[in-house]
C-alpha atoms as a PDB file:
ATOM      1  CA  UNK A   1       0.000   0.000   0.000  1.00  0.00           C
ATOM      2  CA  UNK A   2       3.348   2.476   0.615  1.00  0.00           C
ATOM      3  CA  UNK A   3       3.758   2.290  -2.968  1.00  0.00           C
ATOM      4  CA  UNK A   4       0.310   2.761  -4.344  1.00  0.00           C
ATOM      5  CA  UNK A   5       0.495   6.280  -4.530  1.00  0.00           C
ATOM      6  CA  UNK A   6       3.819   6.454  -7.042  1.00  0.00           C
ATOM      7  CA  UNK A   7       2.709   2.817  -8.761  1.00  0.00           C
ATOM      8  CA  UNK A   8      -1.348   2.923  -9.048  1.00  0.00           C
ATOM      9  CA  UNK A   9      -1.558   0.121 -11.687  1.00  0.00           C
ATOM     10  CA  UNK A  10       1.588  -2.189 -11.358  1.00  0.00           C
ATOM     11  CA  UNK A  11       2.341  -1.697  -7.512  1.00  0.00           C
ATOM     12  CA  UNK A  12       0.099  -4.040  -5.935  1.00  0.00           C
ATOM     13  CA  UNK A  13       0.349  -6.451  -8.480  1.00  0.00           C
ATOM     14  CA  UNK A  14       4.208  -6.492  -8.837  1.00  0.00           C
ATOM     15  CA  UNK A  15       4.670  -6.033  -5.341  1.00  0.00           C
ATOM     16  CA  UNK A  16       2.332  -9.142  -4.255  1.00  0.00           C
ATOM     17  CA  UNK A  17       3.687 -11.490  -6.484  1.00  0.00           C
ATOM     18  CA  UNK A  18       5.224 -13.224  -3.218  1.00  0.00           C
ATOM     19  CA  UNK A  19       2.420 -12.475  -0.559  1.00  0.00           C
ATOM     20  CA  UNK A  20       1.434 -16.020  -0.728  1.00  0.00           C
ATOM     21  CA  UNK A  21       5.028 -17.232   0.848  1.00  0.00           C
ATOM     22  CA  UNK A  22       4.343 -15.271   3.606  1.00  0.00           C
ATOM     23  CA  UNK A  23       1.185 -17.312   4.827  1.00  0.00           C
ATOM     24  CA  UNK A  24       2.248 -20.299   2.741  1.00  0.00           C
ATOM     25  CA  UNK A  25       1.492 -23.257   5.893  1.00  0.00           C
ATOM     26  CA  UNK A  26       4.970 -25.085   5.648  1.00  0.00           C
ATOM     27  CA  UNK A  27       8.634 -24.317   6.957  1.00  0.00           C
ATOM     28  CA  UNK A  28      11.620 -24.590   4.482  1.00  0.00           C
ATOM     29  CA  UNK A  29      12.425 -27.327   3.076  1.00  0.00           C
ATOM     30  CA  UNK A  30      15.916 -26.366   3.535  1.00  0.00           C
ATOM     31  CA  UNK A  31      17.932 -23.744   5.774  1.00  0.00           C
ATOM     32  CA  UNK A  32      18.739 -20.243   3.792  1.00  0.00           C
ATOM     33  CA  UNK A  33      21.352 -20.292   1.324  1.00  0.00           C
ATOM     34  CA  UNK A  34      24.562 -18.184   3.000  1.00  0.00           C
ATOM     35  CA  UNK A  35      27.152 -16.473   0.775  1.00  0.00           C
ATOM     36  CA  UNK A  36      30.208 -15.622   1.894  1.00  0.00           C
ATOM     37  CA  UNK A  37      32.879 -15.371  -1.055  1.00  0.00           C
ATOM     38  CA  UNK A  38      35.362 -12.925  -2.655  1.00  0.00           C
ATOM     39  CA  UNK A  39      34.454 -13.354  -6.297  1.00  0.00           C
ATOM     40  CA  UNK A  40      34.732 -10.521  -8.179  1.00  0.00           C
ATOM     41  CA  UNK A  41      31.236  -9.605  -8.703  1.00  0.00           C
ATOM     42  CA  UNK A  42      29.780  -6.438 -10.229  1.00  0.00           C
ATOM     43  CA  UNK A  43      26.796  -5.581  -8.515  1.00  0.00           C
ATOM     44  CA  UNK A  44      23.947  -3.318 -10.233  1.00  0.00           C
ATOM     45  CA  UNK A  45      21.295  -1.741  -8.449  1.00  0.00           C
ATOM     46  CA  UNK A  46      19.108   1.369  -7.778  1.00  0.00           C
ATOM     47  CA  UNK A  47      18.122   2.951  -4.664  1.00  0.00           C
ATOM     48  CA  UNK A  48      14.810   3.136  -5.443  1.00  0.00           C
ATOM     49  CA  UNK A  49      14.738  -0.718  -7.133  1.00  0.00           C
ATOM     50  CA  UNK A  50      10.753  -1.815  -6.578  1.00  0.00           C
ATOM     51  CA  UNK A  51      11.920  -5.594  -7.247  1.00  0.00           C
ATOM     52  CA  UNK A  52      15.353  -5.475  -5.395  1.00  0.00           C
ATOM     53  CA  UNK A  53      15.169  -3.306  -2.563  1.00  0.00           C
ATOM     54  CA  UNK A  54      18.381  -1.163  -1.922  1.00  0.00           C
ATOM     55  CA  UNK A  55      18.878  -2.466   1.744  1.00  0.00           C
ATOM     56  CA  UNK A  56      19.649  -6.133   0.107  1.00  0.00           C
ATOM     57  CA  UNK A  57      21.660  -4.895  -2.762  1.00  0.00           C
ATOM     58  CA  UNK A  58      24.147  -3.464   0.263  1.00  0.00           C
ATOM     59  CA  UNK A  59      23.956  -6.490   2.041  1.00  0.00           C
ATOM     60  CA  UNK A  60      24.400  -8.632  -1.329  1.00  0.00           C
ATOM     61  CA  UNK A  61      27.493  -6.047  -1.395  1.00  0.00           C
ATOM     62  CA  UNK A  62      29.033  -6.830   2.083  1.00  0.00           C
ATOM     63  CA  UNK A  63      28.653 -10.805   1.481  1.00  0.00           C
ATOM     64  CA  UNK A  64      30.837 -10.643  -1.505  1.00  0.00           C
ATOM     65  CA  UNK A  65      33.478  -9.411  -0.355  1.00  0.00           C
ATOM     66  CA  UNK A  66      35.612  -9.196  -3.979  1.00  0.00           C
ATOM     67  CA  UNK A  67      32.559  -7.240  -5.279  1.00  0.00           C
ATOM     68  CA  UNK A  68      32.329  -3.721  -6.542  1.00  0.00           C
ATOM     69  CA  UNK A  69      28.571  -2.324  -6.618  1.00  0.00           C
ATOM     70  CA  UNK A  70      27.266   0.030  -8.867  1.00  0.00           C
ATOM     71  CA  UNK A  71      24.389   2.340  -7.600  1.00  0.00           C
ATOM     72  CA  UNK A  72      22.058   4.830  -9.556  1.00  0.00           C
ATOM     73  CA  UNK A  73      20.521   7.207  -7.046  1.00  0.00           C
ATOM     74  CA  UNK A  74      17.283   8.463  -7.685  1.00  0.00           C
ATOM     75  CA  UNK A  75      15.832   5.658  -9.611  1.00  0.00           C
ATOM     76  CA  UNK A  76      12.511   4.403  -9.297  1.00  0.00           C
ATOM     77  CA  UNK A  77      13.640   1.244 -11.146  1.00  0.00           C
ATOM     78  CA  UNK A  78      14.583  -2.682 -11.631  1.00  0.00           C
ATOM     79  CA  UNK A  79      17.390  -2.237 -14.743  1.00  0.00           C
ATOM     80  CA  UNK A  80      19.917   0.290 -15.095  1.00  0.00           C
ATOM     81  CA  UNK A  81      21.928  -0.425 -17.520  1.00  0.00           C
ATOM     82  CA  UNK A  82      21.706   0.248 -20.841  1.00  0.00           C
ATOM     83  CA  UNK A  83      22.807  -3.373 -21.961  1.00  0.00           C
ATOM     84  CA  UNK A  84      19.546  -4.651 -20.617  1.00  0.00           C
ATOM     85  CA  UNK A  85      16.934  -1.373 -21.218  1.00  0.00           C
ATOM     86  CA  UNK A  86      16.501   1.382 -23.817  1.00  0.00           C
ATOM     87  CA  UNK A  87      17.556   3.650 -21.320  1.00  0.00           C
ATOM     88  CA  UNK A  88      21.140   4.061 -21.044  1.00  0.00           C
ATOM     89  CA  UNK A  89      23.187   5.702 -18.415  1.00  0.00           C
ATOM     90  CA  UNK A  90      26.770   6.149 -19.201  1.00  0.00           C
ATOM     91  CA  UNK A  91      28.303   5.950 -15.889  1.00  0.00           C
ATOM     92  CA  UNK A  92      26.657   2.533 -15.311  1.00  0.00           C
ATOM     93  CA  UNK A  93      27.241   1.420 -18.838  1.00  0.00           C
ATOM     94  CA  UNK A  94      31.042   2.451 -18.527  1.00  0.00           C
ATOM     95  CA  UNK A  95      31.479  -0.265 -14.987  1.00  0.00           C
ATOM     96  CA  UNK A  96      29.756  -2.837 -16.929  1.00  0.00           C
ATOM     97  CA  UNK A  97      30.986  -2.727 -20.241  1.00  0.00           C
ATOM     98  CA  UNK A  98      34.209  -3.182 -18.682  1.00  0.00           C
ATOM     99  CA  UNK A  99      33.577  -5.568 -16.577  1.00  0.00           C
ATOM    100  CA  UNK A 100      31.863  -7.292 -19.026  1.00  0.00           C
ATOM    101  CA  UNK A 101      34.735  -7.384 -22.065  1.00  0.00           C
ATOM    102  CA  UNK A 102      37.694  -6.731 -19.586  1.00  0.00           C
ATOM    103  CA  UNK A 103      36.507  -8.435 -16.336  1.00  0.00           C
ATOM    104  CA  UNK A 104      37.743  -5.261 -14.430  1.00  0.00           C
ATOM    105  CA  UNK A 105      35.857  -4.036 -11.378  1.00  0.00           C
ATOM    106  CA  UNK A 106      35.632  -0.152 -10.994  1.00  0.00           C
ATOM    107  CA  UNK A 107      38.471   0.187  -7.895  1.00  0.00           C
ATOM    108  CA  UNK A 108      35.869   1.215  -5.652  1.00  0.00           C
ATOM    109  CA  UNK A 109      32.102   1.289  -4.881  1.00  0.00           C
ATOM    110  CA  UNK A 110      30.378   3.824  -7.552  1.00  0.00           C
ATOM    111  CA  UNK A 111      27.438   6.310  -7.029  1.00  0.00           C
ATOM    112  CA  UNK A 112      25.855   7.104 -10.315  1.00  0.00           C
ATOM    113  CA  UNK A 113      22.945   9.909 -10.789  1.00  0.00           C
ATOM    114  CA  UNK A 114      19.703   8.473 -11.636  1.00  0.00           C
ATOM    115  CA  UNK A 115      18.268   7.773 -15.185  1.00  0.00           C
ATOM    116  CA  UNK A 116      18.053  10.438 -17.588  1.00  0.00           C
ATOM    117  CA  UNK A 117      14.336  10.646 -19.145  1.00  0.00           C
ATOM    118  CA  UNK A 118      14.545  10.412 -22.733  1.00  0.00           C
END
């Protein structure tokens, strides 16, 4: 309901996708999955991701240790990068082009501004 206001049509039935698993009358099957590497992950994320909230991107973050994340403030959105949307941003583009054909991680955690409307 937070969200209705900003996401009228798609909010509540994006956002309760999962509201089953919350009432669902069974425990798990098996105990959560822990990760606790250094692989050299680039991370991608928005502070304002409706699918992927930002508080779980950081904590994605601290549990791969070898990672580098990538965050565009100030949008209200799943993708970011312009190798997976129409929407390009250039900083994030930059990290993961790089990463992608190199496999070199921007040397330190990058704040990017949010996406430009087109």
């Amino acid at each position: 309901q937070a969200h209705r206001a900003d996401e009228p049509l798609f909010g509540p039935l994006t956002r309760a996708m999962n509201l089953p698993c919350a009432f669902w009358p069974a425990s798990p099957a098996e105990p959560p999955t822990q990760i606790r590497n250094a692989v050299p992950a680039l991370i991608i994320g928005a502070s304002g991701d409706p699918k992927t909230p930002y508080p779980g991107q950081r904590a994605m973050r601290r549990a791969l240790s070898g990672s580098r994340m990538v965050t565009v403030r100030g949008a209200f959105r799943h993708l970011v990068s312009g190798v997976f949307t129409s929407t390009p941003n250039a900083c994030v583009d930059r990290a993961v082009h790089r990463y992608l054909l190199d496999g070199v991680l921007p040397a330190r955690d990058t704040t990017c501004t949010g996406i430009p409307a087109r």
